[in-house]
C-alpha atoms as a PDB file:
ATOM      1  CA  UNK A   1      68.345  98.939  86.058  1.00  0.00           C
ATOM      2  CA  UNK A   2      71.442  96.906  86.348  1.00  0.00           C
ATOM      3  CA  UNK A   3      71.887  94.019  88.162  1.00  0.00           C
ATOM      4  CA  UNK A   4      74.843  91.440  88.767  1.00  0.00           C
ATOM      5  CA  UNK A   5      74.038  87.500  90.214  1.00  0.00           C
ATOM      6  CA  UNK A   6      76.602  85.195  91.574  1.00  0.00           C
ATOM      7  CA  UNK A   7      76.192  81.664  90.456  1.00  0.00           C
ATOM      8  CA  UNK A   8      77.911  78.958  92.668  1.00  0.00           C
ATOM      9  CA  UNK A   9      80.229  77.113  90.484  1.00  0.00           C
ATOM     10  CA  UNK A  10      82.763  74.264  90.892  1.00  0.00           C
ATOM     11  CA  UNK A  11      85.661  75.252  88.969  1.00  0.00           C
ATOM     12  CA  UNK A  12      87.580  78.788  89.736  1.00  0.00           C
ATOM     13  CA  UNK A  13      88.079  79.297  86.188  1.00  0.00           C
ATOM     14  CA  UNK A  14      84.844  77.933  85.441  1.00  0.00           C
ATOM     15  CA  UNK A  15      83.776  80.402  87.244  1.00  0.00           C
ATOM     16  CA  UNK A  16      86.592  83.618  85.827  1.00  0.00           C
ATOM     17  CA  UNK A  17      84.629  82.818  82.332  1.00  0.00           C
ATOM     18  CA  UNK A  18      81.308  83.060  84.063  1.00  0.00           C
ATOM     19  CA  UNK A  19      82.161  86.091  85.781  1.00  0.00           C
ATOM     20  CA  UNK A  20      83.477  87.857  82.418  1.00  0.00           C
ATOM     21  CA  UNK A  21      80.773  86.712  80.213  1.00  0.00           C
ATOM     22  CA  UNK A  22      77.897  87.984  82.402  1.00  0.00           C
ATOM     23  CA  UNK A  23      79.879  90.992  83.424  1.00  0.00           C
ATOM     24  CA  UNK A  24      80.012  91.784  79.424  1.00  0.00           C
ATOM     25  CA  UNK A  25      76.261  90.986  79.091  1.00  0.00           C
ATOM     26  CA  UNK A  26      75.759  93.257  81.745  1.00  0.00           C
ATOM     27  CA  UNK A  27      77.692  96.282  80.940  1.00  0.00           C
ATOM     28  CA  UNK A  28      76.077  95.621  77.379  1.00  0.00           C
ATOM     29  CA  UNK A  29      72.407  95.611  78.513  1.00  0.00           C
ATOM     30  CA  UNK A  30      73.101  98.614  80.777  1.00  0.00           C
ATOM     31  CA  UNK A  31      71.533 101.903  79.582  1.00  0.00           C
ATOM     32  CA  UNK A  32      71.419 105.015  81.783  1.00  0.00           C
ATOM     33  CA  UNK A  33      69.081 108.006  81.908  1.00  0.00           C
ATOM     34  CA  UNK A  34      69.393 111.250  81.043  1.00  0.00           C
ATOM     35  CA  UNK A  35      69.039 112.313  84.784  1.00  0.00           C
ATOM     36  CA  UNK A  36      71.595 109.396  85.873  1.00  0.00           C
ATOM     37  CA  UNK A  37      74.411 110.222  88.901  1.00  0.00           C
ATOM     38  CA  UNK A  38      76.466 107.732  86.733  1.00  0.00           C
ATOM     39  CA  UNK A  39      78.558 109.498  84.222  1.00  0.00           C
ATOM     40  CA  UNK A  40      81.027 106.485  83.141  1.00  0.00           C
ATOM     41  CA  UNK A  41      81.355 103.139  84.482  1.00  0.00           C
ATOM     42  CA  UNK A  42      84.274 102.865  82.706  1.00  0.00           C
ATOM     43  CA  UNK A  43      86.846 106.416  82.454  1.00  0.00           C
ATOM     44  CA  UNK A  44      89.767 107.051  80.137  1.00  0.00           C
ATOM     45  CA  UNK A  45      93.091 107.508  81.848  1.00  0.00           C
ATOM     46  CA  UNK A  46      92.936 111.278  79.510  1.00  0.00           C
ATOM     47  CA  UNK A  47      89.552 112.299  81.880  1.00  0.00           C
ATOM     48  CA  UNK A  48      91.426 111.298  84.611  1.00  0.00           C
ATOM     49  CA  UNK A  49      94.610 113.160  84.131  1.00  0.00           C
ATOM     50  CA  UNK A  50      92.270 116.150  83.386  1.00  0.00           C
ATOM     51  CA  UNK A  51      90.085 116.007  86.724  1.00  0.00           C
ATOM     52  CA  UNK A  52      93.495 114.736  89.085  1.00  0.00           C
ATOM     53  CA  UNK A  53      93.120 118.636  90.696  1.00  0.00           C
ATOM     54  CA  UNK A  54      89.222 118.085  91.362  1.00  0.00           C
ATOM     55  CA  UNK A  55      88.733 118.153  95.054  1.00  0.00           C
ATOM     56  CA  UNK A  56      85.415 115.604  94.649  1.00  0.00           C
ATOM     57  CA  UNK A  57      87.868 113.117  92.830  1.00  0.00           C
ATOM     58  CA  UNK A  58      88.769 110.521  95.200  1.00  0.00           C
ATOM     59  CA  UNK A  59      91.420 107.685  93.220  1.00  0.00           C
ATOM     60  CA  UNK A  60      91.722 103.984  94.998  1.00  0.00           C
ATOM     61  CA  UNK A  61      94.331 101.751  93.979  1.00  0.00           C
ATOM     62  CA  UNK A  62      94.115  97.936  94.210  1.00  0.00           C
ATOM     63  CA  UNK A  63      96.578  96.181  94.713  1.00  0.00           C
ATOM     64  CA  UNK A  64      99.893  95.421  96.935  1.00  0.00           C
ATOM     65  CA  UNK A  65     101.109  97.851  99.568  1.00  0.00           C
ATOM     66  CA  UNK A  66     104.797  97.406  98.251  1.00  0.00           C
ATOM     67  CA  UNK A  67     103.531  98.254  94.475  1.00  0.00           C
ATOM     68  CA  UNK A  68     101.947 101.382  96.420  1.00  0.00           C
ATOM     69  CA  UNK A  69     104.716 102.586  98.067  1.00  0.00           C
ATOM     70  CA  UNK A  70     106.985 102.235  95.328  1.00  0.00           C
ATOM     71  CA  UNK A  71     104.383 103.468  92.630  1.00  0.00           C
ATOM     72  CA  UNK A  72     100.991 105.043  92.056  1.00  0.00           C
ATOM     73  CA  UNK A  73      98.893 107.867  90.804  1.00  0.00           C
ATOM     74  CA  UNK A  74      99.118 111.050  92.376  1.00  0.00           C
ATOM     75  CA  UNK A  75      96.634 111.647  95.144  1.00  0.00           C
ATOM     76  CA  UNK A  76      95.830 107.916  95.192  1.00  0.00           C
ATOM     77  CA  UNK A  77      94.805 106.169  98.282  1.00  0.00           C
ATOM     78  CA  UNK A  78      95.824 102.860  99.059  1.00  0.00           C
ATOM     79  CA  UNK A  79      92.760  99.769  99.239  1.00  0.00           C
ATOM     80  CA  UNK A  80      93.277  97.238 102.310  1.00  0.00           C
ATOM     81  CA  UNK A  81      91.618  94.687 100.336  1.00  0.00           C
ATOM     82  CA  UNK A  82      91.244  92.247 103.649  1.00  0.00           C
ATOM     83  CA  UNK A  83      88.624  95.494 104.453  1.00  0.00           C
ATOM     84  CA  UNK A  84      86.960  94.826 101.318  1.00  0.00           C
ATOM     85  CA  UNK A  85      86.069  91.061 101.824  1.00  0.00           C
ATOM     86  CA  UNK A  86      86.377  88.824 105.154  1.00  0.00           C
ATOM     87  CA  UNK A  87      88.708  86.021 104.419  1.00  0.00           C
ATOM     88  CA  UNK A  88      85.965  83.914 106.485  1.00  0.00           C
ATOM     89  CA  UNK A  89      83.422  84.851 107.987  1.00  0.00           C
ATOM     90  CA  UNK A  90      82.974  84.170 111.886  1.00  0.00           C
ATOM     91  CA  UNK A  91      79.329  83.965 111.561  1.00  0.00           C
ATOM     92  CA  UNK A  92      78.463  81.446 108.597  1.00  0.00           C
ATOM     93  CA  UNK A  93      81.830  80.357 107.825  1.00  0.00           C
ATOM     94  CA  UNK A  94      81.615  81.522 104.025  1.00  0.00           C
ATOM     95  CA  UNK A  95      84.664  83.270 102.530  1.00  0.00           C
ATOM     96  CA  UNK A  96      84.829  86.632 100.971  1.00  0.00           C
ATOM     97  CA  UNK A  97      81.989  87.914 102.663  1.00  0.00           C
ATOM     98  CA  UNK A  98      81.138  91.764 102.869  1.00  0.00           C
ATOM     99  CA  UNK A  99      82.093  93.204 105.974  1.00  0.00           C
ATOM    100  CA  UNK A 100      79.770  95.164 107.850  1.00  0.00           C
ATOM    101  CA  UNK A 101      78.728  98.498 106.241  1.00  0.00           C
ATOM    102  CA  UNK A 102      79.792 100.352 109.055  1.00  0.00           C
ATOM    103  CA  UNK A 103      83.416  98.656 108.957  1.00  0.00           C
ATOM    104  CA  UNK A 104      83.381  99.708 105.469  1.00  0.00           C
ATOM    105  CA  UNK A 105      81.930 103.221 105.328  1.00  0.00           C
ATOM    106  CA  UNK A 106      85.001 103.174 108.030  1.00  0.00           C
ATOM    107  CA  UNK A 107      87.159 101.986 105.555  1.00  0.00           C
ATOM    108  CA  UNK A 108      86.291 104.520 102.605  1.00  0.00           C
ATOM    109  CA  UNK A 109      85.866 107.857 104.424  1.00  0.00           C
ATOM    110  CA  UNK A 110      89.601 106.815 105.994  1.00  0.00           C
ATOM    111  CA  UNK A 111      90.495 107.528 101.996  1.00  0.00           C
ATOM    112  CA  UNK A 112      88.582 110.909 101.945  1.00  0.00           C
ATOM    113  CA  UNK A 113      85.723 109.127  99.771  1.00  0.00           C
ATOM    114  CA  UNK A 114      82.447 111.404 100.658  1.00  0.00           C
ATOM    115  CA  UNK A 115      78.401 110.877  99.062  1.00  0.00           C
ATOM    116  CA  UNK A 116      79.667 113.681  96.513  1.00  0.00           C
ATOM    117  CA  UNK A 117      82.942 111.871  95.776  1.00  0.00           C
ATOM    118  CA  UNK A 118      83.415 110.839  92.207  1.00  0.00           C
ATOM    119  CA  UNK A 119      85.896 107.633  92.868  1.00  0.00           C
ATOM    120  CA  UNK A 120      88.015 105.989  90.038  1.00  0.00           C
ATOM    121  CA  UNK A 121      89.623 103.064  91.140  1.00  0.00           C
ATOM    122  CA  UNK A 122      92.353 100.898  89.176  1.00  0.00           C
ATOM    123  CA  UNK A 123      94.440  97.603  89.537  1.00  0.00           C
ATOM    124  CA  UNK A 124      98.064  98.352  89.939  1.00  0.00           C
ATOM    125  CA  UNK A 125      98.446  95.108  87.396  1.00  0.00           C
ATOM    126  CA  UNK A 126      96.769  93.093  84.966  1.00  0.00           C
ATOM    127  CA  UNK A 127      94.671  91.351  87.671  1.00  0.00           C
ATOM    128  CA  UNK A 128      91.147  93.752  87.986  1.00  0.00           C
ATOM    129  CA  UNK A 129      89.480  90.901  89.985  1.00  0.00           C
ATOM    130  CA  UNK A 130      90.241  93.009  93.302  1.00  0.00           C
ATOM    131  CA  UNK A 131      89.705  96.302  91.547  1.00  0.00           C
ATOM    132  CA  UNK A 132      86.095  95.186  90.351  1.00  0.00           C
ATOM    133  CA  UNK A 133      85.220  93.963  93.597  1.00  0.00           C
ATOM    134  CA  UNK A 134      86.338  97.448  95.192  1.00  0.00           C
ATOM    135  CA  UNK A 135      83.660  98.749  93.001  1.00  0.00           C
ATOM    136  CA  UNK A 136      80.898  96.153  94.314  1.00  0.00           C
ATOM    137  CA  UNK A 137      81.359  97.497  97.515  1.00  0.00           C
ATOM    138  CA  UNK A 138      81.001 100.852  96.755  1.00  0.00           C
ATOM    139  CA  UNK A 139      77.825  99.810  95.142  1.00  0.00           C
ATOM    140  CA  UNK A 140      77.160  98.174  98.057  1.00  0.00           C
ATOM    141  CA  UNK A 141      77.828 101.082 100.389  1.00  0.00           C
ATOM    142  CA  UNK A 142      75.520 103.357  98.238  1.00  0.00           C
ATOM    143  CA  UNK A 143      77.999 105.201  96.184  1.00  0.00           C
ATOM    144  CA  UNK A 144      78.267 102.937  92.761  1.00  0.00           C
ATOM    145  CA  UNK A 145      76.636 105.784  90.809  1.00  0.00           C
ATOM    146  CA  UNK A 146      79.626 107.760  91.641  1.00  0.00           C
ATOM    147  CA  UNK A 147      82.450 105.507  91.093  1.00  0.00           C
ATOM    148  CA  UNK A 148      83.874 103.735  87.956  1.00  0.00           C
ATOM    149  CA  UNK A 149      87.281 101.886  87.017  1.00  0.00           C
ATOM    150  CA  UNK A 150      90.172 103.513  85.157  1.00  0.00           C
ATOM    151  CA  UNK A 151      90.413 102.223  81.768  1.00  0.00           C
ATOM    152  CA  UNK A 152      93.189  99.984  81.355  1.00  0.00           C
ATOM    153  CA  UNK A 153      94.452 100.366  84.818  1.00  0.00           C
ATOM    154  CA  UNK A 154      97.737 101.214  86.166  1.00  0.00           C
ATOM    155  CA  UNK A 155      99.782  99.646  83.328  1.00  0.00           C
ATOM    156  CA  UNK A 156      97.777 101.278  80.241  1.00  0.00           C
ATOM    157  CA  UNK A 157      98.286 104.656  82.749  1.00  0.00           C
ATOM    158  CA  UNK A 158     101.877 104.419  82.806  1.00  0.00           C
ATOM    159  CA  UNK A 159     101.979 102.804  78.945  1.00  0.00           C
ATOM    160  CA  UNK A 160     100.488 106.496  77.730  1.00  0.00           C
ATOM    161  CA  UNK A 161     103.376 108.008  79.643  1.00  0.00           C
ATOM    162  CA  UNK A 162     101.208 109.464  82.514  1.00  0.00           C
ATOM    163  CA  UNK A 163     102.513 111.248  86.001  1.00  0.00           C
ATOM    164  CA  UNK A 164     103.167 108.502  88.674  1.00  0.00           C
ATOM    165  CA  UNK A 165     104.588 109.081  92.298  1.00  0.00           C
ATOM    166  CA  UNK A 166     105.694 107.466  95.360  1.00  0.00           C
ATOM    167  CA  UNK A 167     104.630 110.376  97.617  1.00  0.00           C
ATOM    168  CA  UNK A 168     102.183 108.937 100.203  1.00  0.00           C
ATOM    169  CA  UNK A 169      98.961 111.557 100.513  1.00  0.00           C
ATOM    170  CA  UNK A 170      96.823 111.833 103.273  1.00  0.00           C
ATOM    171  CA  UNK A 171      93.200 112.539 103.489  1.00  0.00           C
ATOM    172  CA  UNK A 172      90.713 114.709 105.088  1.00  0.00           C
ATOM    173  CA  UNK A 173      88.306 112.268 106.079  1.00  0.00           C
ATOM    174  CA  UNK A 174      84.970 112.004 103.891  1.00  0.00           C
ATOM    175  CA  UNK A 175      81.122 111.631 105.023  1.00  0.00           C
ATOM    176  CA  UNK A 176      79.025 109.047 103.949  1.00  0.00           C
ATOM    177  CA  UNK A 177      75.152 108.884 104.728  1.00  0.00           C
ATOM    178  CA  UNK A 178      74.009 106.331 101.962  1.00  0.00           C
ATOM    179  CA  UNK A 179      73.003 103.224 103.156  1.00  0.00           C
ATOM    180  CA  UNK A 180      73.845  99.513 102.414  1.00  0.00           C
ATOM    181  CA  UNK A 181      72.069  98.245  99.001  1.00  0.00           C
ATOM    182  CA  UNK A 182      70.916  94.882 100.569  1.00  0.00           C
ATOM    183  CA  UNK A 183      69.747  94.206  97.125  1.00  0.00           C
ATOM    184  CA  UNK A 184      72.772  93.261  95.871  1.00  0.00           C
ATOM    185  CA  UNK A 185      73.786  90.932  97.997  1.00  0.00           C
ATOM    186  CA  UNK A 186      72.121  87.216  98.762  1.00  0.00           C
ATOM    187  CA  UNK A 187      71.811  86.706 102.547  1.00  0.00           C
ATOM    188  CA  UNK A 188      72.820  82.763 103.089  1.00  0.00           C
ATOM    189  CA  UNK A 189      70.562  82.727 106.202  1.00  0.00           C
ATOM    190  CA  UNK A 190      67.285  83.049 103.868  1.00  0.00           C
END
């Protein structure tokens, strides 16, 4: 089973090297079953353009509104990151805090996303810090074995020549039972 820690470090890109060596080590010491809900954790912009008409396929972009209005992937749904991560938290006064699950299972099912949702989600630009933590909290939520990143992101989608649009979609609201996955998450009051 896979796990991810956050280490409290002094320096921000201190802690950007921390962050990308463990997430390597942990992507590299990751092996799935047989029976697994995951399929990728990681999918090709080719798969995606290939599955775009699946009605299960749910596609998040990170990133700003402006890029999303001008730009995006068909059928893509825009990420309020501010939903994703409190910029401090009333309670404890820490920063980038979770939000409460129901605030976020709020957030998702807004975007159509569903417990039998396969969700891709990419960085409109060559920043996947946001993108990456989009995925945390769909771990979080209960749905990580169902959503992965897109491969190179917006630019390498674009790059290989792929179908963009400014066309703003909306979504028949999704369903999600799973619950919270406490165990990924350190609780500062002990």
């Amino acid at each position: 089973m896979c796990r991810f820690w956050f280490v409290p470090v002094a320096s921000p890109l201190k802690a950007v090297v921390m962050c990308l060596g463990m997430t390597s080590a942990a992507v590299a010491g990751c092996t799935m079953s047989a029976d697994s809900h995951r399929q990728r954790l990681v999918v090709a912009g080719e798969w995606l353009a290939e599955d775009l008409g699946d009605p299960r396929l749910v596609v998040l972009h990170v990133g700003s509104e402006d890029e999303f209005n001008r730009e995006h992937i068909p059928g893509a749904g825009y990420v309020r990151m501010p939903a994703m991560a409190l910029a401090v938290d009333s309670t404890t006064g820490l920063r980038n805090e979770l939000p409460n699950p129901k605030v976020l299972r709020d957030e998702f099912e807004a975007l159509g996303v569903s417990d039998e949702s396969r969700v891709v989600v990419y960085s409109a630009n060559d920043r996947v810090l946001y993108a990456t933590r989009v995925l945390f909290t769909l771990d979080y939520v209960g749905l990580g074995e169902r959503a992965a990143l897109l491969d190179g992101g917006l630019l390498q989608w674009k790059h290989e020549g792929r179908p963009m649009t400014s066309e703003v979609d909306s979504f028949e609201r999704g369903t999600i039972a799973a619950g919270p996955r406490r165990d990924l998450v350190v609780d500062p009051s002990g």
